[in-house]
PDB file of N, CA and C in Angstrom:
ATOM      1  N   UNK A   1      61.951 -16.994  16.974  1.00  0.00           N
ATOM      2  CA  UNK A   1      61.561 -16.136  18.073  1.00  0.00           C
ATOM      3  C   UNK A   1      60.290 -16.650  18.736  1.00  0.00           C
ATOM      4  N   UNK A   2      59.511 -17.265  17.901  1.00  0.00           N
ATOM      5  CA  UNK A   2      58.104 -17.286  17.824  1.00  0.00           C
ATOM      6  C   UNK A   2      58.658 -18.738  19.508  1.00  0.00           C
ATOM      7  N   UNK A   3      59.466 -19.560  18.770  1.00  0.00           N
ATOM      8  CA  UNK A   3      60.035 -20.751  19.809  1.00  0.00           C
ATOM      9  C   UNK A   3      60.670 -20.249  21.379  1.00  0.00           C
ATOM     10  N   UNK A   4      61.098 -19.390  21.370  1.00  0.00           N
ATOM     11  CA  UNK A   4      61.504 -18.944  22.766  1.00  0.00           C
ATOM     12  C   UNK A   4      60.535 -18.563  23.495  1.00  0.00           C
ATOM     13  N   UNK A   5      59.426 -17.620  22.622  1.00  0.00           N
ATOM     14  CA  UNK A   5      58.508 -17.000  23.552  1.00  0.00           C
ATOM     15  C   UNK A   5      57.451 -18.359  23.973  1.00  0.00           C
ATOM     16  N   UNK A   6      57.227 -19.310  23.441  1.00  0.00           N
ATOM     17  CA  UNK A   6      56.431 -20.351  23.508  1.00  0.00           C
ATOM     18  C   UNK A   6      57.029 -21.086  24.546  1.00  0.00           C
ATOM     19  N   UNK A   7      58.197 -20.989  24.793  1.00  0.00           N
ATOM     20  CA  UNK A   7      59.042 -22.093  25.589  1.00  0.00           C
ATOM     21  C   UNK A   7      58.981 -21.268  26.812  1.00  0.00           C
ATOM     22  N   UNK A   8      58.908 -20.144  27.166  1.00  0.00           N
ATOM     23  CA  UNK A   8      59.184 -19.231  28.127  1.00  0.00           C
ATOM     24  C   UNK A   8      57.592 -18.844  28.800  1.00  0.00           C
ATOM     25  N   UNK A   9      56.848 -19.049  28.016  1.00  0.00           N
ATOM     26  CA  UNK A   9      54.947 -18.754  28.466  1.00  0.00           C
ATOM     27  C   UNK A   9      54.997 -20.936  29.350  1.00  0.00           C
ATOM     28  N   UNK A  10      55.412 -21.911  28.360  1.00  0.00           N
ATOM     29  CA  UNK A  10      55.411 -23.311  29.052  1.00  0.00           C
ATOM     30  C   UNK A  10      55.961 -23.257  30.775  1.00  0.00           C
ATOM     31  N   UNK A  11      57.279 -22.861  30.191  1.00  0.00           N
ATOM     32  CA  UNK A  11      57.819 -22.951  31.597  1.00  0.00           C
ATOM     33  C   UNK A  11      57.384 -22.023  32.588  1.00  0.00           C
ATOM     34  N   UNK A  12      57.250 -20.990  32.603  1.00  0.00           N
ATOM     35  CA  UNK A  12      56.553 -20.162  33.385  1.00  0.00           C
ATOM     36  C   UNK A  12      54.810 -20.751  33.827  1.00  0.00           C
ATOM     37  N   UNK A  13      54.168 -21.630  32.913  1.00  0.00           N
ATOM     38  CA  UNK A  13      53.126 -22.071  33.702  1.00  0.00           C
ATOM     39  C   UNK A  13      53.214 -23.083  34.348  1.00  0.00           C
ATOM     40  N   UNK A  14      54.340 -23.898  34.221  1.00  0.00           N
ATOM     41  CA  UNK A  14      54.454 -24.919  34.901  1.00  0.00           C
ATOM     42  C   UNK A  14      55.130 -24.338  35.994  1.00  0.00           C
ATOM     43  N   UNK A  15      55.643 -23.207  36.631  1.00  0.00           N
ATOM     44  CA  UNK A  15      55.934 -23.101  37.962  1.00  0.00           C
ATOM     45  C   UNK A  15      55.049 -21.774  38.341  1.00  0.00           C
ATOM     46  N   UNK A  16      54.264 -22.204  37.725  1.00  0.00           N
ATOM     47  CA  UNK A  16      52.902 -21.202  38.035  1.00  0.00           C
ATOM     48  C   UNK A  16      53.125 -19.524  38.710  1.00  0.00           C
ATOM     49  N   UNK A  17      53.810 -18.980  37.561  1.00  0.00           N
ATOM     50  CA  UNK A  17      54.607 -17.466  37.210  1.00  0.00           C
ATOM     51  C   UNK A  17      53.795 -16.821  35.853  1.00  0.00           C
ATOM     52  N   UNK A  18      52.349 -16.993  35.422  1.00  0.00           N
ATOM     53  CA  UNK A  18      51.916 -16.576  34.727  1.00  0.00           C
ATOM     54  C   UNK A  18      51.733 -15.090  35.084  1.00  0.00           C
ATOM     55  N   UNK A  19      51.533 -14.869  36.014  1.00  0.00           N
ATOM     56  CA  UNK A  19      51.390 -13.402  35.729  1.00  0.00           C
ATOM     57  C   UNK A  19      52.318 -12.744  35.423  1.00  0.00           C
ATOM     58  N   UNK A  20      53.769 -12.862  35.523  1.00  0.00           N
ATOM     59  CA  UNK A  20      54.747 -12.433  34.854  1.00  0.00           C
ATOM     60  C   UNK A  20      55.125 -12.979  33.280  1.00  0.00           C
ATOM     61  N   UNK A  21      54.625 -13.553  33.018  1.00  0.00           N
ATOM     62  CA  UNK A  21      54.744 -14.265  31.476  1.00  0.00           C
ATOM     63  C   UNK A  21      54.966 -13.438  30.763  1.00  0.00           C
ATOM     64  N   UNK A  22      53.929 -11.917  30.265  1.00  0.00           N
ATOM     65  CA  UNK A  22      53.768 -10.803  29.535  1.00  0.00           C
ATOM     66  C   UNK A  22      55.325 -10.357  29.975  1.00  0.00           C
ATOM     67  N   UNK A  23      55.491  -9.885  30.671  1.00  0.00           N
ATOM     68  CA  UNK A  23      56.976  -9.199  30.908  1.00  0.00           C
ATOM     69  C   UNK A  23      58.226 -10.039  30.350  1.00  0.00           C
ATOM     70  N   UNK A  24      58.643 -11.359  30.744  1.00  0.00           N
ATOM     71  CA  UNK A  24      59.195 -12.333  30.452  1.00  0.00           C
ATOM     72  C   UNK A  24      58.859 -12.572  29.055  1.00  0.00           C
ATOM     73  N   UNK A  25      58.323 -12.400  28.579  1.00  0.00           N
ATOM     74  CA  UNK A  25      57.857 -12.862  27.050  1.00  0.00           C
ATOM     75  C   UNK A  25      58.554 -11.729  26.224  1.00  0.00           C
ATOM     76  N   UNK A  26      58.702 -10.398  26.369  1.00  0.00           N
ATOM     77  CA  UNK A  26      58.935  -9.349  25.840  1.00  0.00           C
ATOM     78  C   UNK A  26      60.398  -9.336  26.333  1.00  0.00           C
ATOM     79  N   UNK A  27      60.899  -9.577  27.453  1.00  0.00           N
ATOM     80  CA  UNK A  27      62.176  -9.515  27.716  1.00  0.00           C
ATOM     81  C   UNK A  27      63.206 -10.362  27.071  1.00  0.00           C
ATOM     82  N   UNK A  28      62.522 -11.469  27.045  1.00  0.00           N
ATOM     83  CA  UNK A  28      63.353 -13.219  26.940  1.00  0.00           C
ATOM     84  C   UNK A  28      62.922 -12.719  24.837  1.00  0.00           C
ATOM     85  N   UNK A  29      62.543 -11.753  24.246  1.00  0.00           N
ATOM     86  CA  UNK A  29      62.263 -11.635  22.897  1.00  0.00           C
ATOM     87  C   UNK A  29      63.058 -10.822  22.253  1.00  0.00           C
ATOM     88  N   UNK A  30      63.395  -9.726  22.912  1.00  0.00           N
ATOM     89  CA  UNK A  30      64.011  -8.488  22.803  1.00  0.00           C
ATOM     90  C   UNK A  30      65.595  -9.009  23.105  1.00  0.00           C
ATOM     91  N   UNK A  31      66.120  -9.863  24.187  1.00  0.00           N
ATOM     92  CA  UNK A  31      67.609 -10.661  24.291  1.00  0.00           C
ATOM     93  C   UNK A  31      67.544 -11.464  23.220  1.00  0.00           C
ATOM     94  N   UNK A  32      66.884 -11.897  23.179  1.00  0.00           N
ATOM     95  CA  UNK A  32      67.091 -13.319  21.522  1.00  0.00           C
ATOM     96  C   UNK A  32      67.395 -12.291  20.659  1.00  0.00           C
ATOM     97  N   UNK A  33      66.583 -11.289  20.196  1.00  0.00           N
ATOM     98  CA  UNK A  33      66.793 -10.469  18.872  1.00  0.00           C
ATOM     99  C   UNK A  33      68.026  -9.896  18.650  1.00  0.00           C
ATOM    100  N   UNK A  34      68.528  -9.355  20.379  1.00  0.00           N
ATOM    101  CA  UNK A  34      69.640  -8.828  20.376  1.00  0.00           C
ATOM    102  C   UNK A  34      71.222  -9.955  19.693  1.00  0.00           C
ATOM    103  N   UNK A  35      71.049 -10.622  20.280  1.00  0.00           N
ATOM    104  CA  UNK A  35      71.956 -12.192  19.989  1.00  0.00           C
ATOM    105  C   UNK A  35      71.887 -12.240  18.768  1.00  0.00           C
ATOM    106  N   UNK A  36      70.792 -12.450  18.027  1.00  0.00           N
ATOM    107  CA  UNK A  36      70.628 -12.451  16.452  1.00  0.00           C
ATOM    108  C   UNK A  36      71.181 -11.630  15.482  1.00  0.00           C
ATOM    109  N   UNK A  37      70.894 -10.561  16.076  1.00  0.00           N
ATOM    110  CA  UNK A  37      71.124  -9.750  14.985  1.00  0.00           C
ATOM    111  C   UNK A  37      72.631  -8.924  15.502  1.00  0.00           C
ATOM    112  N   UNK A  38      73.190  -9.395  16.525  1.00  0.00           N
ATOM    113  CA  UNK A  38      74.323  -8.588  16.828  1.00  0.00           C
ATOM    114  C   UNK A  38      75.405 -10.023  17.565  1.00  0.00           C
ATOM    115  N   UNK A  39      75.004 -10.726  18.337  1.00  0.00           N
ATOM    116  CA  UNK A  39      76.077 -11.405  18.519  1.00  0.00           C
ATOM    117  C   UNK A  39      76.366 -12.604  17.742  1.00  0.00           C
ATOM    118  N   UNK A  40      77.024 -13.593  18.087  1.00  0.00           N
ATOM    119  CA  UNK A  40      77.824 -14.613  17.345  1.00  0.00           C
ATOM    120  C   UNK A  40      76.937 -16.185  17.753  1.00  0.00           C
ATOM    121  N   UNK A  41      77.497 -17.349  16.873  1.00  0.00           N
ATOM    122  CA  UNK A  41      77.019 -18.486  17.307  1.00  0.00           C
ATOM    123  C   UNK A  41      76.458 -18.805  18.517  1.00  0.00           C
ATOM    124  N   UNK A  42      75.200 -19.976  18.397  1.00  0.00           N
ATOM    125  CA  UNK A  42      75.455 -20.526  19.699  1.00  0.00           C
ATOM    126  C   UNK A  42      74.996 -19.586  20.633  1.00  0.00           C
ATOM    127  N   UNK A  43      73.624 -19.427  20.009  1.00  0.00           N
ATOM    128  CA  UNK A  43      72.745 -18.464  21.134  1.00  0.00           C
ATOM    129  C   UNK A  43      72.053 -20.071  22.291  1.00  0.00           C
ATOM    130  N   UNK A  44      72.186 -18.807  23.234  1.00  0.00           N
ATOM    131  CA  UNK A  44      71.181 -20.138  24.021  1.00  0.00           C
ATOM    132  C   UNK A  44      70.345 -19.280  25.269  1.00  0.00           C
ATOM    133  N   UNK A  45      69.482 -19.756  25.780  1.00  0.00           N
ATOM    134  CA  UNK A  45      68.465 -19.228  26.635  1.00  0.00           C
ATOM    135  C   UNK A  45      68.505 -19.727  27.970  1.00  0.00           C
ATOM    136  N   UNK A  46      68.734 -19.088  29.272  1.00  0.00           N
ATOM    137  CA  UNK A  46      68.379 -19.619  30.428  1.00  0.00           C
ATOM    138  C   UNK A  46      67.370 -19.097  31.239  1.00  0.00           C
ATOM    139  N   UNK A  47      66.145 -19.757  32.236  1.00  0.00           N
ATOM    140  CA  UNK A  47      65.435 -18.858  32.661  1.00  0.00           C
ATOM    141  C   UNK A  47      66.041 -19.717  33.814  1.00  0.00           C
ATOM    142  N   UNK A  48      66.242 -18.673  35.337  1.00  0.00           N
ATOM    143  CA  UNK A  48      66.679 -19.153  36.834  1.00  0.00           C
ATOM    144  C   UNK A  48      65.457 -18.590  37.093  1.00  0.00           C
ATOM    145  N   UNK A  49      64.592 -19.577  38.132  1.00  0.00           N
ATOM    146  CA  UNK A  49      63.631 -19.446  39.375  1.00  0.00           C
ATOM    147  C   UNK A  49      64.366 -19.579  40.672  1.00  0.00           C
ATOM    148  N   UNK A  50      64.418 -18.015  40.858  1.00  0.00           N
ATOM    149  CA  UNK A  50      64.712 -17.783  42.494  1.00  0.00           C
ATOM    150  C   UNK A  50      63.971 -16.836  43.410  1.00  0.00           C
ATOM    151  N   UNK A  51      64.975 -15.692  43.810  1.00  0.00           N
ATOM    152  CA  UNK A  51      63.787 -14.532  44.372  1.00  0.00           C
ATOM    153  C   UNK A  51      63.017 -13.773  43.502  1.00  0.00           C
ATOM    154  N   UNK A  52      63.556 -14.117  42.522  1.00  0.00           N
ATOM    155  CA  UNK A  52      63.593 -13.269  40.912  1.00  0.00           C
ATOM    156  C   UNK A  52      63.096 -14.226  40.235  1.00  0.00           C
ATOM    157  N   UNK A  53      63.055 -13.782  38.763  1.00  0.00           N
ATOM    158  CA  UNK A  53      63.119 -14.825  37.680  1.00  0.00           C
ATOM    159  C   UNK A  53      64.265 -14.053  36.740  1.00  0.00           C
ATOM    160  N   UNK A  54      65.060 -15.172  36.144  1.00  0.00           N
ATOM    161  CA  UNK A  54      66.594 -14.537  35.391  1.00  0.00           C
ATOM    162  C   UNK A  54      65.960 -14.780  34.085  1.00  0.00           C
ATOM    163  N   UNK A  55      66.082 -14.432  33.211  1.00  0.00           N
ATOM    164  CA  UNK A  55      66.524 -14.515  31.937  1.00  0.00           C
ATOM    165  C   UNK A  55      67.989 -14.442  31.319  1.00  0.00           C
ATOM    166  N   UNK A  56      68.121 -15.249  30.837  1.00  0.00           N
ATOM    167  CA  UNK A  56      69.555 -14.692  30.397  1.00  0.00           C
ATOM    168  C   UNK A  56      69.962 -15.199  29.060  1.00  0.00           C
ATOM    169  N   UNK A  57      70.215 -14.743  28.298  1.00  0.00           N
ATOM    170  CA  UNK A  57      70.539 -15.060  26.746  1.00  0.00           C
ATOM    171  C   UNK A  57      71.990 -14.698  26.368  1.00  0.00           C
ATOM    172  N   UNK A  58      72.859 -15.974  26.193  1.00  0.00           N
ATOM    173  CA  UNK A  58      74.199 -16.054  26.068  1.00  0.00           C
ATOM    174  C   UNK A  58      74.256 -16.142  24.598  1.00  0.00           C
ATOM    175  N   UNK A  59      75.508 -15.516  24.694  1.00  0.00           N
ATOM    176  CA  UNK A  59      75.602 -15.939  22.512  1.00  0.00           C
ATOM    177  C   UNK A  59      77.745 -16.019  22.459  1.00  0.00           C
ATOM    178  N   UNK A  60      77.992 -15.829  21.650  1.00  0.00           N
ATOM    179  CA  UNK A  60      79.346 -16.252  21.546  1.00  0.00           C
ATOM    180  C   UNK A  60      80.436 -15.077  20.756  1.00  0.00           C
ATOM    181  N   UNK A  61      79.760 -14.221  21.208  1.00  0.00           N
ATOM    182  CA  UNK A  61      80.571 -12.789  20.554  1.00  0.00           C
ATOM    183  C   UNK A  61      80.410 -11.730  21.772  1.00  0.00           C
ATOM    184  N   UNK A  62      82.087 -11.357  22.010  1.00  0.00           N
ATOM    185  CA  UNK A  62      82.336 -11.019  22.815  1.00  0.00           C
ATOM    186  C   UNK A  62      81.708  -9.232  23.522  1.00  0.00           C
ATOM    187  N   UNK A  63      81.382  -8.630  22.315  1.00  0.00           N
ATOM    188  CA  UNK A  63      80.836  -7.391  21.709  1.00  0.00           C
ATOM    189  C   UNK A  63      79.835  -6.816  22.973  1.00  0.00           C
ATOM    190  N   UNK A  64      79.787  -6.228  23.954  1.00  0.00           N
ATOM    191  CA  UNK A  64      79.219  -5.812  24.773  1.00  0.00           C
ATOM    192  C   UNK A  64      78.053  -4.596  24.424  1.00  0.00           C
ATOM    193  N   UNK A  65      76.546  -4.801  24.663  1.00  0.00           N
ATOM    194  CA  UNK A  65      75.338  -4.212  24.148  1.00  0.00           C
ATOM    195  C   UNK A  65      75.792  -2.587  24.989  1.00  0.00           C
ATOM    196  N   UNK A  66      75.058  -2.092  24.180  1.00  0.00           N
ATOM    197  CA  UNK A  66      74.845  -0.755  24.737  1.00  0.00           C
ATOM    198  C   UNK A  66      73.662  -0.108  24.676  1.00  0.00           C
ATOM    199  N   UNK A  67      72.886   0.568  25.301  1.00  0.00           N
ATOM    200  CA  UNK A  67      71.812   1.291  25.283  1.00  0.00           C
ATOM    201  C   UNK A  67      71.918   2.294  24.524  1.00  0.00           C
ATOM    202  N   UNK A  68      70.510   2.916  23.433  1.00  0.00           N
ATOM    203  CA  UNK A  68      70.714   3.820  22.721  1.00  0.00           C
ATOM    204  C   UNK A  68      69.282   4.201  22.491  1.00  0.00           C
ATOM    205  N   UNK A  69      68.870   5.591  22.310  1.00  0.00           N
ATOM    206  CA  UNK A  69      67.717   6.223  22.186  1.00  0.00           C
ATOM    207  C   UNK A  69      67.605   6.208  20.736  1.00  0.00           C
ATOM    208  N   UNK A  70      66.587   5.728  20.361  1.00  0.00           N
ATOM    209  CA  UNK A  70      66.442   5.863  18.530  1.00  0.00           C
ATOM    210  C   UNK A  70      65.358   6.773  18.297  1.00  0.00           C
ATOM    211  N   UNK A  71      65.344   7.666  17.303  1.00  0.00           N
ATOM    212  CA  UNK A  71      64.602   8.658  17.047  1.00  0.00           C
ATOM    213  C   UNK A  71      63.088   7.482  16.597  1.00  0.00           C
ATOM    214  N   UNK A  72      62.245   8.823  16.581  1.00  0.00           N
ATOM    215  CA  UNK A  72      60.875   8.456  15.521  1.00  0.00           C
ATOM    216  C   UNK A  72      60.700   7.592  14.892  1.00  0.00           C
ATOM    217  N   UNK A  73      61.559   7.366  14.000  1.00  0.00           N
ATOM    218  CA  UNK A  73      60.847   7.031  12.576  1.00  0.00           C
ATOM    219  C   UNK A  73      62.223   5.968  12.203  1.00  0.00           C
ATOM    220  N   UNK A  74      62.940   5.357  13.626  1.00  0.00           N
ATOM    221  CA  UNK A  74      64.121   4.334  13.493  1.00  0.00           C
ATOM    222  C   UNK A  74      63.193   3.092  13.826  1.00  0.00           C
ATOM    223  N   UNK A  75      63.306   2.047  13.326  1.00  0.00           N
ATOM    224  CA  UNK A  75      63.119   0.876  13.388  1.00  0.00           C
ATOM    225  C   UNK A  75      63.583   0.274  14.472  1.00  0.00           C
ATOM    226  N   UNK A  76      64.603   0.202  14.521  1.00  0.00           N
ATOM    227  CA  UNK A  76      64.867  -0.397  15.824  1.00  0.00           C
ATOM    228  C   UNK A  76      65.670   0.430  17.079  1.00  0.00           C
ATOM    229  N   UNK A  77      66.673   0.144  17.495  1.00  0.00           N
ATOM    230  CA  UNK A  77      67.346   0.498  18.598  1.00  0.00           C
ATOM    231  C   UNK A  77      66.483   0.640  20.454  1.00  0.00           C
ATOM    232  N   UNK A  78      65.557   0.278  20.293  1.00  0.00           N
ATOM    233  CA  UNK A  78      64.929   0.356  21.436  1.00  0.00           C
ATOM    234  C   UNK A  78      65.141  -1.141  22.345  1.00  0.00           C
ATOM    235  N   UNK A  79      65.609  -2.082  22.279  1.00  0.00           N
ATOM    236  CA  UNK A  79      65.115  -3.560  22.436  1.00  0.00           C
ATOM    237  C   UNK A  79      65.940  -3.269  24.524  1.00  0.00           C
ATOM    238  N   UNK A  80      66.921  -2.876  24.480  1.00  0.00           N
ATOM    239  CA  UNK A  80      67.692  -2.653  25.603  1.00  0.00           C
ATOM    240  C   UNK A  80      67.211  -1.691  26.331  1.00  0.00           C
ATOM    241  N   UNK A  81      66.262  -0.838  25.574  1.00  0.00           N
ATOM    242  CA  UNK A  81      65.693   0.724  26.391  1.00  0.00           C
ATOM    243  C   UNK A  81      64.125  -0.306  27.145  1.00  0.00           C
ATOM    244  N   UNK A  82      63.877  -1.291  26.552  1.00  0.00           N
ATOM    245  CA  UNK A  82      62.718  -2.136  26.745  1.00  0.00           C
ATOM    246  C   UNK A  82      63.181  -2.883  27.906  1.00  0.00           C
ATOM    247  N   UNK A  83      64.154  -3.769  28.079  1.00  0.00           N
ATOM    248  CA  UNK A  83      64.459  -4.156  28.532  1.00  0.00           C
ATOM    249  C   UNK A  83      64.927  -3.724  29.850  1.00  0.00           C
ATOM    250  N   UNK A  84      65.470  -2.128  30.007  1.00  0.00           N
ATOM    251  CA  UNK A  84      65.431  -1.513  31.409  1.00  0.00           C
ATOM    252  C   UNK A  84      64.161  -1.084  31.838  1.00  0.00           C
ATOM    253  N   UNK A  85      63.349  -0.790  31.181  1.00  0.00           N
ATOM    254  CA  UNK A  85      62.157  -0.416  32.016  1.00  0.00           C
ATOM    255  C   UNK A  85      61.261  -1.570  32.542  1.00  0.00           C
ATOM    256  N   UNK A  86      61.336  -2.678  31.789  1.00  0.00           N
ATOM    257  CA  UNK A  86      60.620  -4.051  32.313  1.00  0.00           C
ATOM    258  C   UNK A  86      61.271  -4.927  33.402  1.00  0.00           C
ATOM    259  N   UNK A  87      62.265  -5.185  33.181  1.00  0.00           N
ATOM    260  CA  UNK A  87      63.219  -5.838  34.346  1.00  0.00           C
ATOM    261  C   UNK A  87      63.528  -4.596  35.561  1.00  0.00           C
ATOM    262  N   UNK A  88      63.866  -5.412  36.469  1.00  0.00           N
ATOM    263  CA  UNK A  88      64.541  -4.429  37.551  1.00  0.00           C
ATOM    264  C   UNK A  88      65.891  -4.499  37.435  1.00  0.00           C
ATOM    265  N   UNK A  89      66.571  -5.365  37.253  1.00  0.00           N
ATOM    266  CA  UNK A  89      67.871  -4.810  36.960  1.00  0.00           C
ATOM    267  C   UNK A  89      68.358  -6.080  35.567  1.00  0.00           C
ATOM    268  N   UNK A  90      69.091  -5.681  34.991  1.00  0.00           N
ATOM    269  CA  UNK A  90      69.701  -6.426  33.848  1.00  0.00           C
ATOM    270  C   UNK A  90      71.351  -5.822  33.743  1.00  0.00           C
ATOM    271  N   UNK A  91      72.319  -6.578  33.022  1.00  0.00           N
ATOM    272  CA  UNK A  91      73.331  -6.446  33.180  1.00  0.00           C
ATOM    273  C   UNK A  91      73.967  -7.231  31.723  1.00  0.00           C
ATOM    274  N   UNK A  92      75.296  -7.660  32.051  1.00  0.00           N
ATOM    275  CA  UNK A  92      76.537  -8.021  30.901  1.00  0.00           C
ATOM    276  C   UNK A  92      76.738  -8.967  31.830  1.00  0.00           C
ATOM    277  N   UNK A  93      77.315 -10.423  31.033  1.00  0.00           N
ATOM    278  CA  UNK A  93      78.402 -11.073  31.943  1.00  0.00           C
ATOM    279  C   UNK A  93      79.355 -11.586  30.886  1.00  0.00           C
ATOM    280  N   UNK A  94      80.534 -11.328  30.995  1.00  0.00           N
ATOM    281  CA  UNK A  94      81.661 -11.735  30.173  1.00  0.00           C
ATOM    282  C   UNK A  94      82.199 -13.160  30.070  1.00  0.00           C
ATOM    283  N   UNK A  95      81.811 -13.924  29.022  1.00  0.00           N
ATOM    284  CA  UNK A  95      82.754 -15.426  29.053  1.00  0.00           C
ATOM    285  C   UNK A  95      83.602 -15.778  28.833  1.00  0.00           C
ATOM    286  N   UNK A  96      84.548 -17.010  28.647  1.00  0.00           N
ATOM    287  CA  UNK A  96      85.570 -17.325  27.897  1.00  0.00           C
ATOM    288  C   UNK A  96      85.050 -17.378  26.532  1.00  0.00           C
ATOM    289  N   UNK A  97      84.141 -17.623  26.393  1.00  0.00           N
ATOM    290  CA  UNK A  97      83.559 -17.952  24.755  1.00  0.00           C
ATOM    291  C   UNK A  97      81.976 -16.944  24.276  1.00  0.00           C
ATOM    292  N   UNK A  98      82.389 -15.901  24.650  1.00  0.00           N
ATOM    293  CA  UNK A  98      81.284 -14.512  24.703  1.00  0.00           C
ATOM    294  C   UNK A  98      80.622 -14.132  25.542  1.00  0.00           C
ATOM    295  N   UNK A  99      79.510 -14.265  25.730  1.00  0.00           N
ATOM    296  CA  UNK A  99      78.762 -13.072  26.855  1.00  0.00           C
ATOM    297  C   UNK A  99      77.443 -14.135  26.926  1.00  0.00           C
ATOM    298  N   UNK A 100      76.926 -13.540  28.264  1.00  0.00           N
ATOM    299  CA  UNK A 100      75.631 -13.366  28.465  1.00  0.00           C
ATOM    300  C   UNK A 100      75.027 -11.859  29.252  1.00  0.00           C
ATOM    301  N   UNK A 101      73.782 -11.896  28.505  1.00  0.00           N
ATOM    302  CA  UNK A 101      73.402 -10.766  29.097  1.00  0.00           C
ATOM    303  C   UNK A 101      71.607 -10.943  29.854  1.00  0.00           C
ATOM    304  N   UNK A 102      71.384 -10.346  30.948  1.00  0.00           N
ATOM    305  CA  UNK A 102      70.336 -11.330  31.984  1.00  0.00           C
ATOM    306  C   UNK A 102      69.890 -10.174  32.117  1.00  0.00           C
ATOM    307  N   UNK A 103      68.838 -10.605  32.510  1.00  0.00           N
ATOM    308  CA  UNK A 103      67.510  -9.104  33.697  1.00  0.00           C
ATOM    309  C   UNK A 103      66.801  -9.995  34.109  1.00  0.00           C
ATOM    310  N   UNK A 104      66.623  -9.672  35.521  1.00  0.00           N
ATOM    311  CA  UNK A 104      65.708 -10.101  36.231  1.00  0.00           C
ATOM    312  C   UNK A 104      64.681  -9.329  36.751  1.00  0.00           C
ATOM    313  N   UNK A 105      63.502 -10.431  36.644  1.00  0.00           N
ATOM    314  CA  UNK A 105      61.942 -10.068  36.718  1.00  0.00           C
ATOM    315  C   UNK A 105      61.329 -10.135  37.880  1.00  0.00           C
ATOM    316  N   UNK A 106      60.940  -9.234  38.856  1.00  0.00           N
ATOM    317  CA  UNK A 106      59.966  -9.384  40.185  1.00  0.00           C
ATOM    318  C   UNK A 106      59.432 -10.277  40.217  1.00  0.00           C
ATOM    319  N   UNK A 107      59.395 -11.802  40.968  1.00  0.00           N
ATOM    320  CA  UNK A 107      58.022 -12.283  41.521  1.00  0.00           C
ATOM    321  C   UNK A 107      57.843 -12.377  42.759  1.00  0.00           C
ATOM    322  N   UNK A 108      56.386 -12.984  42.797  1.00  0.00           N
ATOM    323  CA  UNK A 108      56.108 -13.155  44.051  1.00  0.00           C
ATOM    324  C   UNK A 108      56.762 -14.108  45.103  1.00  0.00           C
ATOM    325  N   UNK A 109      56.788 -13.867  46.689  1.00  0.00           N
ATOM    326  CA  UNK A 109      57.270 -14.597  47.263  1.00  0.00           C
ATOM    327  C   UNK A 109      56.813 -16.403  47.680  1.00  0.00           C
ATOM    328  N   UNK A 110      55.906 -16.148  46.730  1.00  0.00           N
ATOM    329  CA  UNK A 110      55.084 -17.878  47.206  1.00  0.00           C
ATOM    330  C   UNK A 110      55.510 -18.460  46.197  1.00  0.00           C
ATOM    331  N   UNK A 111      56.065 -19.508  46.397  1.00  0.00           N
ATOM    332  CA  UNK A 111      56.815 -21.093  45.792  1.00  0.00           C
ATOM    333  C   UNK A 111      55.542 -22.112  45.606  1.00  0.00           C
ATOM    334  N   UNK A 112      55.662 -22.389  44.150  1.00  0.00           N
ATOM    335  CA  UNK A 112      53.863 -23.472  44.185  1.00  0.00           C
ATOM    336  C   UNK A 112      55.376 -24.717  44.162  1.00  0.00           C
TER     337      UNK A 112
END
């Protein structure tokens, strides 16, 4: 995990998107975990620089995420409830060989 978020703070300074890093860091952490601990082989990570910034974390099990409110004193179930309030929109995309699932992050309109 510790490797995605490191790879995702690099690339983001090299197209000089640090101020979104914090958001992207928590988003692009919370999709890995999800992949891990719920989908199949053959996780992999994409970040797209456009009007947006994409994240998207593909894995190889077909199993479509769902959002769920976890009480108090649950450990987890929040990672997708995180993930809608930080991104502006996030979604499912269905493959021949499993899923990816993306949210994209506000940036600014200036291109370095």
């Amino acid at each position: 995990m510790a490797g995605a978020r490191g790879e995702v703070s690099r690339r983001l300074a090299n197209w000089g998107l640090d101020e979104v890093a914090f958001t992207a860091e928590l988003v692009v952490s919370e999709l890995v975990t999800n992949a891990i601990r719920y989908g199949g082989p053959l996780i992999q990570l994409r970040l797209i620089r456009d009007t947006v910034l994409i994240c998207e974390v593909s894995d190889g099990s077909s199993t479509a995420p769902h959002m769920r409110r976890a009480r108090t004193f649950h450990e987890g179930g929040r990672g997708l409830l995180l993930v809608a309030q930080f991104a502006e929109h996030w979604g499912t995309r269905h493959l021949p060989g499993g899923k990816s699932i993306w949210a994209e992050i506000g940036i600014s309109n200036e291109r370095s």
